[in-house]
Each structure stands twice: as C-alpha cells, then as structure tokens.
N, C-alpha and C. Protein backbone atom coordinates (compact mmCIF):
# COMPACT_ATOMS: atom_id res chain seq x y z
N UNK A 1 7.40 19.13 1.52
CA UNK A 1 7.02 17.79 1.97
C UNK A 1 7.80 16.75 1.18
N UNK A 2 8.31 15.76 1.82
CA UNK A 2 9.28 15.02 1.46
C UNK A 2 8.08 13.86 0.25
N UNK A 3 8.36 13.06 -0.52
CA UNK A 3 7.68 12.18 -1.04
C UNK A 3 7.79 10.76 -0.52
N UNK A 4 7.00 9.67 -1.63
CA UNK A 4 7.96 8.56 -0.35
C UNK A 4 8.82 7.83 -1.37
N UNK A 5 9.00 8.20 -2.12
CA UNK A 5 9.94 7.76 -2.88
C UNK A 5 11.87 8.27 -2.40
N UNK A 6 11.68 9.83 -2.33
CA UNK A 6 12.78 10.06 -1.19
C UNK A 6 12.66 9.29 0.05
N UNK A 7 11.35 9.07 0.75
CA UNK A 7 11.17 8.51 1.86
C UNK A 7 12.09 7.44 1.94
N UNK A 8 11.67 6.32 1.21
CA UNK A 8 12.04 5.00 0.96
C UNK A 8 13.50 5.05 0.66
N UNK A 9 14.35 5.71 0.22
CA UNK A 9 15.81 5.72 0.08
C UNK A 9 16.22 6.34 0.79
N UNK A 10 16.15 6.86 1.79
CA UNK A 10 16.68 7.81 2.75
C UNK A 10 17.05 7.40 4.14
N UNK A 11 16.39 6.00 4.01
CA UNK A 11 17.02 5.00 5.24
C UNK A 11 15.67 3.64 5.74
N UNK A 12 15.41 3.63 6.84
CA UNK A 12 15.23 2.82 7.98
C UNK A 12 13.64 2.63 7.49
N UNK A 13 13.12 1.54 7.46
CA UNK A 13 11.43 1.30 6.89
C UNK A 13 10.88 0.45 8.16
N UNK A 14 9.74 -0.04 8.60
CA UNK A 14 9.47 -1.21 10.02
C UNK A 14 8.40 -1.56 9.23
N UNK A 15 8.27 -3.11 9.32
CA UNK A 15 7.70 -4.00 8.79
C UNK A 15 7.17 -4.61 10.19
N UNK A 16 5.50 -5.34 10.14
CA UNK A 16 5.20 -5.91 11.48
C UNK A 16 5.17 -6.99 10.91
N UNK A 17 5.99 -8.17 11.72
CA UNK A 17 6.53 -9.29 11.64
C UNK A 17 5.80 -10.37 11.40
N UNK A 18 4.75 -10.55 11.68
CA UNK A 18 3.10 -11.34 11.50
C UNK A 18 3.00 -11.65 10.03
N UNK A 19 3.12 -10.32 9.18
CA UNK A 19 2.47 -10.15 8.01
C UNK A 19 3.70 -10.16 6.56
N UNK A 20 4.68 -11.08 7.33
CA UNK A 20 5.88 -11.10 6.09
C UNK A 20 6.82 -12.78 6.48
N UNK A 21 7.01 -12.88 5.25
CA UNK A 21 7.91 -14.09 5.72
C UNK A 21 9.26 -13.55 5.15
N UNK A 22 10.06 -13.83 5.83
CA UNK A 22 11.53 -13.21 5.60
C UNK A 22 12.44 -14.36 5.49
N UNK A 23 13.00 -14.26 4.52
CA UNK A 23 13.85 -15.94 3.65
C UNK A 23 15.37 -15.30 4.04
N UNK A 24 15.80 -16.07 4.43
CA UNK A 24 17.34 -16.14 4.45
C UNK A 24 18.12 -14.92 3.80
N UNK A 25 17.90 -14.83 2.31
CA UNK A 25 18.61 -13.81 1.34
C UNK A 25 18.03 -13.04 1.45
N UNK A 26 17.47 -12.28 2.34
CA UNK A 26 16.85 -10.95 2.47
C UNK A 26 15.40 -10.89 1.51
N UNK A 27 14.60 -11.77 1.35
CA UNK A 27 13.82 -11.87 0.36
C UNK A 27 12.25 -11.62 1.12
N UNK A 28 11.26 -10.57 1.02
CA UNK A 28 10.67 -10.37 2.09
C UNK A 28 8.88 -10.64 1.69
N UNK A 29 8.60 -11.77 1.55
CA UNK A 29 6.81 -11.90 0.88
C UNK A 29 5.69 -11.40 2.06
N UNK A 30 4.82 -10.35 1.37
CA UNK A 30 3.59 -10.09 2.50
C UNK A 30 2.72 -11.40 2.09
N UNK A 31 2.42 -11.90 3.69
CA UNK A 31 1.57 -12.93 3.80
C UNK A 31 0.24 -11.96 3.63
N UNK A 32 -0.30 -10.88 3.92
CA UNK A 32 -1.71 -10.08 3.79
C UNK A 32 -0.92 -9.25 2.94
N UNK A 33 -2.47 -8.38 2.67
CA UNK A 33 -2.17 -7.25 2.74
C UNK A 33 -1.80 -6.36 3.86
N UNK A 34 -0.54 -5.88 3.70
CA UNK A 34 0.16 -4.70 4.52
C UNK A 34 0.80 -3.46 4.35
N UNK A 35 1.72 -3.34 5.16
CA UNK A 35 2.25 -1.71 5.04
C UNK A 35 3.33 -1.54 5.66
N UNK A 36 4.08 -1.05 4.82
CA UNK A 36 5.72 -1.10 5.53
C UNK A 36 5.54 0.21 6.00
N UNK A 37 6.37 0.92 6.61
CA UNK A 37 6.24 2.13 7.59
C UNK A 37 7.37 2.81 7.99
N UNK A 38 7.61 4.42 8.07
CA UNK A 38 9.23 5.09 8.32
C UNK A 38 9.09 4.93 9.89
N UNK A 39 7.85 4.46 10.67
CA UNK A 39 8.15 4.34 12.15
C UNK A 39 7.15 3.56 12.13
N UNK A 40 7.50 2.51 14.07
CA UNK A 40 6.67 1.97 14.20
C UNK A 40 4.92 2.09 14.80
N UNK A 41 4.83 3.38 14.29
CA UNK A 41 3.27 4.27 14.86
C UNK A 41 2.18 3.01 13.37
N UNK A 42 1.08 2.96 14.32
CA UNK A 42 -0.01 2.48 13.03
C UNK A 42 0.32 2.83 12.10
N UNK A 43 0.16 2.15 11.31
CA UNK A 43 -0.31 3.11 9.68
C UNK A 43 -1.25 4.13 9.29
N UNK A 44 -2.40 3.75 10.28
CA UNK A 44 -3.80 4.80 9.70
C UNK A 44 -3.16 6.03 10.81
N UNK A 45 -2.33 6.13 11.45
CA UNK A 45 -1.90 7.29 12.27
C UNK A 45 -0.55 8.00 11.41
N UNK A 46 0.00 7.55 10.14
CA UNK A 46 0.92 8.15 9.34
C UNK A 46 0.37 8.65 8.16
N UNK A 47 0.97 9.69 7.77
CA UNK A 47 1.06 10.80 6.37
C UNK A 47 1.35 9.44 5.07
N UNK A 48 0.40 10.05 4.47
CA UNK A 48 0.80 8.65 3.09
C UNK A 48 2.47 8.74 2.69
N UNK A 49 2.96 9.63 2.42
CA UNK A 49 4.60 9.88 2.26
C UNK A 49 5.03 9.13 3.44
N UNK A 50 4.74 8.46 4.77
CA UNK A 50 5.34 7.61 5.66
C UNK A 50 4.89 6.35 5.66
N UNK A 51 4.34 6.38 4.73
CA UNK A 51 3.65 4.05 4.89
C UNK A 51 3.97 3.94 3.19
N UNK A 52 3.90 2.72 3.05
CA UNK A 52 3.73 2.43 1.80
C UNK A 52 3.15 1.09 1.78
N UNK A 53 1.92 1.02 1.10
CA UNK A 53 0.71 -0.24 0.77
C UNK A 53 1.58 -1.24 0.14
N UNK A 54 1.16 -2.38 0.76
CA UNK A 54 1.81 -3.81 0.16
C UNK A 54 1.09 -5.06 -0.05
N UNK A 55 0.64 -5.08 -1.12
CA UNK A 55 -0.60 -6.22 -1.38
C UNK A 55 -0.08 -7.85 -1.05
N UNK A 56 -0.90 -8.71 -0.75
CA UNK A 56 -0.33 -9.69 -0.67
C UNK A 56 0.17 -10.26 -1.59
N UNK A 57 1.26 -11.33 -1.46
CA UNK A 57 1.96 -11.94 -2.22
C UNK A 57 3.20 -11.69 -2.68
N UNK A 58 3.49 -9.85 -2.22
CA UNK A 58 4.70 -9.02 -3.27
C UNK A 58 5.66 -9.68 -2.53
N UNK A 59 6.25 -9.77 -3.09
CA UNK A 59 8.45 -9.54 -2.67
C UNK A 59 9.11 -8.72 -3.27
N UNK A 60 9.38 -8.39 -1.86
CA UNK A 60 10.75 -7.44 -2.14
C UNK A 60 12.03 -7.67 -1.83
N UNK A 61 13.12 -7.03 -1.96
CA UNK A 61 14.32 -7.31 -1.45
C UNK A 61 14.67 -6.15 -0.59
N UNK A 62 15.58 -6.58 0.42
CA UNK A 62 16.12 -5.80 1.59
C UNK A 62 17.56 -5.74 1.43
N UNK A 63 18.76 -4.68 1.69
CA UNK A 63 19.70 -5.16 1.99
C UNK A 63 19.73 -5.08 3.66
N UNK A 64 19.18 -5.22 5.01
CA UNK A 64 19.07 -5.63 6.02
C UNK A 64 17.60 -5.85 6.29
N UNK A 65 17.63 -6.56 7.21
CA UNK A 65 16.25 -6.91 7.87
C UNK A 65 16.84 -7.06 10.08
N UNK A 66 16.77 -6.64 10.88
CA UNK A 66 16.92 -6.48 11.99
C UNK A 66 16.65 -6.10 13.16
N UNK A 67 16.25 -7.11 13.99
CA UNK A 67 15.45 -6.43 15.24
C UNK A 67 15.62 -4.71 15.47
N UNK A 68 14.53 -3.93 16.02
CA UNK A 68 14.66 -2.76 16.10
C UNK A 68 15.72 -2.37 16.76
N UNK A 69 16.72 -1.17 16.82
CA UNK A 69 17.36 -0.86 17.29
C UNK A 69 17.43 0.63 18.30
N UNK A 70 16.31 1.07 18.06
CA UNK A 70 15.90 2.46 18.49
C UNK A 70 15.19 2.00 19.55
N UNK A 71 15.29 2.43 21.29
CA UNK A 71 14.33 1.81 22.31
C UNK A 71 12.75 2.82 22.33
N UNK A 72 13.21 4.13 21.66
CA UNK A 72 11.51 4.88 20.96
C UNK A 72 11.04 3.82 20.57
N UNK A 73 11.50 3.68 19.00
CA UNK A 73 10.68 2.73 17.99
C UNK A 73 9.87 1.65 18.92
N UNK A 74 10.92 0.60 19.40
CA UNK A 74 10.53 -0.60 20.16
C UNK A 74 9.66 -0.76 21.67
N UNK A 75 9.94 0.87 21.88
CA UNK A 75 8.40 0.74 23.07
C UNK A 75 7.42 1.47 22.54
N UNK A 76 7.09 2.11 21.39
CA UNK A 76 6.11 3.07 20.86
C UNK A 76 4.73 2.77 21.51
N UNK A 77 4.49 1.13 21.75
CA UNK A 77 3.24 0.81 21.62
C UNK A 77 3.12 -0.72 21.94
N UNK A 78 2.25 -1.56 22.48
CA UNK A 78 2.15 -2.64 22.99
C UNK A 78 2.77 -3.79 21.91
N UNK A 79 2.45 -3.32 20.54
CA UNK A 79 3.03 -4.27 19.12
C UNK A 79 3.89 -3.64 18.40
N UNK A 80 4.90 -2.69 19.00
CA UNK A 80 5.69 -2.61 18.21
C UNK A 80 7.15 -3.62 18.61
N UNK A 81 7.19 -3.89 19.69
CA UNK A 81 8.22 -5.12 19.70
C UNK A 81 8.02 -6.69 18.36
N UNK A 82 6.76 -6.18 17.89
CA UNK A 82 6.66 -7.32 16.86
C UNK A 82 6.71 -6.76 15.45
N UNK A 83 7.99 -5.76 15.26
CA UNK A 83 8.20 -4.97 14.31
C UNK A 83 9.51 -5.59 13.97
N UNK A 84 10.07 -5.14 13.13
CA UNK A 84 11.40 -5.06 12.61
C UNK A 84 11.82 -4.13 11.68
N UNK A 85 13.07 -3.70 11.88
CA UNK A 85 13.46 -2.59 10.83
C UNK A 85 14.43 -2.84 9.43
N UNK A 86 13.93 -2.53 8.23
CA UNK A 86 14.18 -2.77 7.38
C UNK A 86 14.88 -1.73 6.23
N UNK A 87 15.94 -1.93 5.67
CA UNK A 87 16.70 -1.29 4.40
C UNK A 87 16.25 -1.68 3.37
N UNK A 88 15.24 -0.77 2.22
CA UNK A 88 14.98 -1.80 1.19
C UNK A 88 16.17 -1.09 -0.04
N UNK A 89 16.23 -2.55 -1.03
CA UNK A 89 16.93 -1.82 -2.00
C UNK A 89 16.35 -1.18 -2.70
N UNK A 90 17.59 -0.39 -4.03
CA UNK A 90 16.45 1.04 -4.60
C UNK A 90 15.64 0.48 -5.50
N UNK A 91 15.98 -1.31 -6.39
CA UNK A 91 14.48 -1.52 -7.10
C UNK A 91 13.23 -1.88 -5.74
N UNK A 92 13.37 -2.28 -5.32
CA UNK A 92 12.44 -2.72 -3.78
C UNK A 92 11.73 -1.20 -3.93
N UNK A 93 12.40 -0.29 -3.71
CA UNK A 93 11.77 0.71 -3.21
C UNK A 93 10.98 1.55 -4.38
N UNK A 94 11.49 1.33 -5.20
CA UNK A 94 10.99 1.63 -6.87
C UNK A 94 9.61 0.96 -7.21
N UNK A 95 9.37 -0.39 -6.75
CA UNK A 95 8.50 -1.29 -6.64
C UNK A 95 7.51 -0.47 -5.98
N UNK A 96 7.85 0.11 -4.45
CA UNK A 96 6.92 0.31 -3.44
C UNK A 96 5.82 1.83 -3.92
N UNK A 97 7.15 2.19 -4.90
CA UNK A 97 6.26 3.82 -4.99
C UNK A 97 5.31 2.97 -6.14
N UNK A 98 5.58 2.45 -7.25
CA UNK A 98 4.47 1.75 -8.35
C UNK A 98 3.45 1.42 -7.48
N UNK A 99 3.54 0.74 -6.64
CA UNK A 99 2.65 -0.08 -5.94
C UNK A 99 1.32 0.64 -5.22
N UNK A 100 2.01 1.62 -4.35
CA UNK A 100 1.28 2.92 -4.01
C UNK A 100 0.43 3.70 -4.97
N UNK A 101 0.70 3.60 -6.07
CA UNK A 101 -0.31 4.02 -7.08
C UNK A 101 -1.70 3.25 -7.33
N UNK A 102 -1.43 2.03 -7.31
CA UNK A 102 -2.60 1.08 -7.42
C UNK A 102 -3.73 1.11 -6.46
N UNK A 103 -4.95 1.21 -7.29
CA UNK A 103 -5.95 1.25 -6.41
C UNK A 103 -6.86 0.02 -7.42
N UNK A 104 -8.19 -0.40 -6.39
CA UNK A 104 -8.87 -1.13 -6.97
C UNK A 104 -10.48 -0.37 -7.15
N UNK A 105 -11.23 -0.99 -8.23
CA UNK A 105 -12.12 -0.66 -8.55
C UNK A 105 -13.23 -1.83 -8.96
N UNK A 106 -14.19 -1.94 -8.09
CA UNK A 106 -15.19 -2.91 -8.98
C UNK A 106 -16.23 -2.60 -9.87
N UNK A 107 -15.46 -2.58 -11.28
CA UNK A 107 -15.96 -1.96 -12.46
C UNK A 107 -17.50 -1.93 -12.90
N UNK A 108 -18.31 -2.84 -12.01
CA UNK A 108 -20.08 -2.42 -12.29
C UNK A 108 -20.25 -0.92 -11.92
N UNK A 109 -19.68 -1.11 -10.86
CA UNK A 109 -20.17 0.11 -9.76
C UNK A 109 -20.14 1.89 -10.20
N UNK A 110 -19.25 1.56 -12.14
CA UNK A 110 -18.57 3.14 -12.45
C UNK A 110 -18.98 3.01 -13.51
N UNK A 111 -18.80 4.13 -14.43
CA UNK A 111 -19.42 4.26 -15.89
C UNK A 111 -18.17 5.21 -16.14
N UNK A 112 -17.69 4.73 -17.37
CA UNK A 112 -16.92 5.96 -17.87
C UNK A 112 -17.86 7.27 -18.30
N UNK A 113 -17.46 8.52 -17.87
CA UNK A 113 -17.87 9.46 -18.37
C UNK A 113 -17.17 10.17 -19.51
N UNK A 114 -17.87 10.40 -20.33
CA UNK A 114 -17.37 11.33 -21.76
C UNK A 114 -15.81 12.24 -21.43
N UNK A 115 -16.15 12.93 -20.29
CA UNK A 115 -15.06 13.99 -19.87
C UNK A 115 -14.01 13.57 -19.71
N UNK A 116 -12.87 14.45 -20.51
CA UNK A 116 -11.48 14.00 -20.39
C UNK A 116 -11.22 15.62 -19.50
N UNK A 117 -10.14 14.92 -18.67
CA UNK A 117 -9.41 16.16 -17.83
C UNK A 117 -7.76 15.67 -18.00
N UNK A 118 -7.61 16.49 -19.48
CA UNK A 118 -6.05 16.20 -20.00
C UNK A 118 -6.05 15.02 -20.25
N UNK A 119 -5.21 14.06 -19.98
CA UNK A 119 -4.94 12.82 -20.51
C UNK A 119 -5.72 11.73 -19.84
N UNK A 120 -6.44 12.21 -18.87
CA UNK A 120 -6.91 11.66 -17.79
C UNK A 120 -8.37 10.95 -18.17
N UNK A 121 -8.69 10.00 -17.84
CA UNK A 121 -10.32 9.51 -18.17
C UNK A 121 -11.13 9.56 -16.98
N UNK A 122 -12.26 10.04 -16.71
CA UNK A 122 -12.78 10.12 -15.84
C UNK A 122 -13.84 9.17 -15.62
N UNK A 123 -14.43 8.53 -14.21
CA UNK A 123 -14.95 8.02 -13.97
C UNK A 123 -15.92 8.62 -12.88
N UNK A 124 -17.46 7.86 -12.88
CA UNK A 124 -18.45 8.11 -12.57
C UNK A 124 -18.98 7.16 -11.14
N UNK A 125 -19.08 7.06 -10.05
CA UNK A 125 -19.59 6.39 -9.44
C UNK A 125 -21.22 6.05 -9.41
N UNK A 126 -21.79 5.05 -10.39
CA UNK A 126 -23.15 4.37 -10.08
C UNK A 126 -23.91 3.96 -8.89
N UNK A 127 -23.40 4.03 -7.83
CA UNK A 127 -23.96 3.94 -6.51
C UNK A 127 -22.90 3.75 -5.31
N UNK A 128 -23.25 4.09 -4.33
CA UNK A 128 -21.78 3.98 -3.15
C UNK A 128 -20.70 2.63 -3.58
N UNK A 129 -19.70 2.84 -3.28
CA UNK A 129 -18.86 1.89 -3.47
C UNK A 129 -17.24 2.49 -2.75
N UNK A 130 -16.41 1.57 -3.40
CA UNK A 130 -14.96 1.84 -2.61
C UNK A 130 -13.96 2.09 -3.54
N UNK A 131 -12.95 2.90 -3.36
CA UNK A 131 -11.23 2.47 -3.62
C UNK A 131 -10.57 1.81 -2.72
N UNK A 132 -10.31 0.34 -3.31
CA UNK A 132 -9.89 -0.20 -2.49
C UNK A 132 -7.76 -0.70 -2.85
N UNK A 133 -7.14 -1.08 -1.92
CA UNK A 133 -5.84 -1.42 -1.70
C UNK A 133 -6.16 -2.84 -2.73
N UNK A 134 -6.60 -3.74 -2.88
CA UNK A 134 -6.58 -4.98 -3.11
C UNK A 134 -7.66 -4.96 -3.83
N UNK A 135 -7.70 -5.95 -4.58
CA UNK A 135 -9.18 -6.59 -5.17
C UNK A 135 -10.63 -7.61 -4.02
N UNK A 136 -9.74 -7.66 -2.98
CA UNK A 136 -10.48 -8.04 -1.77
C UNK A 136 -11.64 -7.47 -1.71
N UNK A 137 -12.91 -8.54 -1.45
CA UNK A 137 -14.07 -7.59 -1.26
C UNK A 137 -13.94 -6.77 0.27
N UNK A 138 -14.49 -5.44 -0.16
CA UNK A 138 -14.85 -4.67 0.60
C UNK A 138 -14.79 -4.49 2.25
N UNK A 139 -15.96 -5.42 2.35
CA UNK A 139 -16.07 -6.06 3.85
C UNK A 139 -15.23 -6.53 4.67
N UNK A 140 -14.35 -7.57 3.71
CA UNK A 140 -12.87 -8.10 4.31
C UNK A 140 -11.59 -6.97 4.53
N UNK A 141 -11.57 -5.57 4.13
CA UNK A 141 -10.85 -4.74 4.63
C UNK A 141 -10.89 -3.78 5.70
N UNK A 142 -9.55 -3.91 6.18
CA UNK A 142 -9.62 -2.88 7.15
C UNK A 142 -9.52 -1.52 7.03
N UNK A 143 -10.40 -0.63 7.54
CA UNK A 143 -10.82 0.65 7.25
C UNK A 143 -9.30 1.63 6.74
N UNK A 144 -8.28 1.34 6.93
CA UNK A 144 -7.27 2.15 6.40
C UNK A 144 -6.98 1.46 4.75
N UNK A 145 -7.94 0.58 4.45
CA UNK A 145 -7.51 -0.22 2.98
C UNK A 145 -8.46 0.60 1.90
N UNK A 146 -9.36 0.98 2.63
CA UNK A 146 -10.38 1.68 1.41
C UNK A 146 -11.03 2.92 1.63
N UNK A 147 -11.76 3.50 0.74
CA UNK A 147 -11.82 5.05 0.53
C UNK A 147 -13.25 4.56 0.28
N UNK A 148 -14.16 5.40 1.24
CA UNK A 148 -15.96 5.39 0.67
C UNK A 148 -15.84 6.16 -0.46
N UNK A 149 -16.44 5.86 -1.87
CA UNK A 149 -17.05 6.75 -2.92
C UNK A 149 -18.52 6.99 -2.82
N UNK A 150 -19.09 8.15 -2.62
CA UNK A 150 -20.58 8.22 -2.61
C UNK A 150 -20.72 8.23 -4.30
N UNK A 151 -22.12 7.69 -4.24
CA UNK A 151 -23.15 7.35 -5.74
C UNK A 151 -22.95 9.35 -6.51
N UNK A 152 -22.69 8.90 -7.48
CA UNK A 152 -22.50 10.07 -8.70
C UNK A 152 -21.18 11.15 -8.24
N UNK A 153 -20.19 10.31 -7.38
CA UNK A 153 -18.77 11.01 -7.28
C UNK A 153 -18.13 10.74 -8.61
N UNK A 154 -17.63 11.29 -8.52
CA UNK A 154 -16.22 11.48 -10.05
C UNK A 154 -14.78 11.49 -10.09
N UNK A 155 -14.50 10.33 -10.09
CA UNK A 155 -12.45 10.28 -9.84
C UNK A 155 -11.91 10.40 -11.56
N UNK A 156 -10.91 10.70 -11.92
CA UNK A 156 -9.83 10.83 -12.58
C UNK A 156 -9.01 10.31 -12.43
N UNK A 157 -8.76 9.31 -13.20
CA UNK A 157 -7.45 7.93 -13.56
C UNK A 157 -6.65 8.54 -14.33
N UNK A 158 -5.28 8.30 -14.70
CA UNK A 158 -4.18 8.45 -15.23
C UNK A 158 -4.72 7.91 -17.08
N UNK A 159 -5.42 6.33 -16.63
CA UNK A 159 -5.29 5.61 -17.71
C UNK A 159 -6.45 4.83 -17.54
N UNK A 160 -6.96 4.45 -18.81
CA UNK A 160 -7.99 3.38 -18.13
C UNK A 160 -7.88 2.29 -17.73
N UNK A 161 -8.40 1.81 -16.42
CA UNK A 161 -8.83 0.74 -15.46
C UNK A 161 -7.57 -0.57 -16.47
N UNK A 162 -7.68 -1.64 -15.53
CA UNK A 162 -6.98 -2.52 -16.37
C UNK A 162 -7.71 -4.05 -15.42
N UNK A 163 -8.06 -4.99 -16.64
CA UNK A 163 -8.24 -6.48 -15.97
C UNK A 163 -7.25 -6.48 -14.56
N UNK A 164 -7.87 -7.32 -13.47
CA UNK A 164 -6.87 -7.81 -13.04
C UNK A 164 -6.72 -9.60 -13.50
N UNK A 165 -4.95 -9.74 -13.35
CA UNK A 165 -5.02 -10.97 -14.11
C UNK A 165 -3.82 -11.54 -12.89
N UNK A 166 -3.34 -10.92 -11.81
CA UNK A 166 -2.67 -11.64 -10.67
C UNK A 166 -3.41 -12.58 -10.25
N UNK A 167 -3.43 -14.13 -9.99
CA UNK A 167 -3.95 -14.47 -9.28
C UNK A 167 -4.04 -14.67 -7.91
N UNK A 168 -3.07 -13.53 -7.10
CA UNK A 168 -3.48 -13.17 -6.01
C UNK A 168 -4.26 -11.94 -5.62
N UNK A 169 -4.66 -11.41 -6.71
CA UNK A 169 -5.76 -9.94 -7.07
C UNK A 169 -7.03 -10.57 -7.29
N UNK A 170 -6.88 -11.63 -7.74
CA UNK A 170 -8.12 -11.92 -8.23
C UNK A 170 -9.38 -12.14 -7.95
C-alpha cells in the first residue's frame, strides 16, 4: 500500500474550488476545513493514503493549479466540475503528511492513564466524545471530520496532547 506521502509526490492532487482561495503565485489558503484528494471521488469515499485533511487557514504552495484535464475526473459526479487539479511542492506536501497526523481532543473529556505503551502515553476516554480534524466543536463537523470515542475507550498518542495556541484552532 502506497502511503500518502509517496501519494502526494507522485503527481496530480484535486482541490474543490469553494473551499480555497488561490493567489496569483500559486499560493493556495483553505477557506474551511478541507481535503485535497488523488481524485475527484468524495473524500469520505477515499482510502486515507488518497485525501489529505486541511484545516482552515493553511497555505500551501503549488507548482500548478489548473482546470481538470482528465474528462473521468471532470464528469465523476455533479461537483466535480468545481474541482481543480493541483501539483503541490515537496515542502507543501511535507506540510500535508504533518498535518494528517493532527487530531483534536477536548481535554475534559480524557484522563491520562498511568500506562505507557513504549514511548507512547495513553489516554482514557471519561465519557463519549470525539477525534476531531479541527478544534471546531463537534456538532459543526461533518461526519468524515470526526471519529466517535465511546466512554472508557483508550487511544495512544505519540506525545502528550499540546495547548492549542493557532488562533484559527482556537
């Protein structure tokens, strides 16, 4: 299985046009939260190695940005004519795999537990709650942005949790 880090350098990405403002110098800001994509199929219908999560506010850089060129891609679906296909560069794309790592957590909702698994700190869910894409409450996401945690589940972080201090996270 390919990753998306090969993904992302290996060519052609589609961005839906709504959810980005695209500046002259190839400079590309998500107005939402979104999801760049190796085709223009949904996102919640692609393999995580084929989307990559894009919180609002990021920029990236492209070296092209250009109406679709594939007549698949551009009839896939009633909105994919409001796509565009995109080259990102390799920090852009370096960006996208970091980014993909990030999840959110609203820290009442967990208790650290004692248990280490390797370097890893584990966490406790205190009552249902989410992993979410954004610091956005809950409600305001769309079901491909967050992950149900049921009450007394147990995830494993890399590292522990961190403030958020973006003030577009915030």
């Amino acid at each position: 299985q390919i990753t998306l880090s090969e993904a992302c350098m290996s060519g052609t990405w589609f961005i839906y046009k709504p959810h980005w403002v695209v500046q002259d110098d190839l400079v590309l800001t998500a107005r939402q939260s979104t999801f760049t994509n190796t085709s223009t199929t949904f996102s919640w219908e692609l393999a995580d190695h084929e989307k990559s999560h894009v919180p609002e506010g990021t920029c990236l850089h492209a070296v092209s940005v250009e109406d679709i060129h594939s007549p698949h891609e551009r009839d896939r679906h009633s909105h994919s004519r409001d796509h565009q296909q995109v080259i990102w560069t390799p920090r852009s794309c370096m960006r996208l795999v970091e980014l993909d790592r990030v999840w959110y957590i609203y820290m009442p909702h967990w208790v650290e537990t004692q248990q280490m698994k390797g370097s890893s700190l584990v966490l406790e869910a205190r009552q249902d709650t989410w992993l979410k894409r954004s610091s956005t409450c809950s409600w305001e996401l769309e079901p491909n942005e967050k992950i149900a945690i049921v009450a007394n589940e147990i995830i494993s972080i890399r590292r522990g949790p961190d403030l958020v201090t973006n003030a577009s996270e915030a």
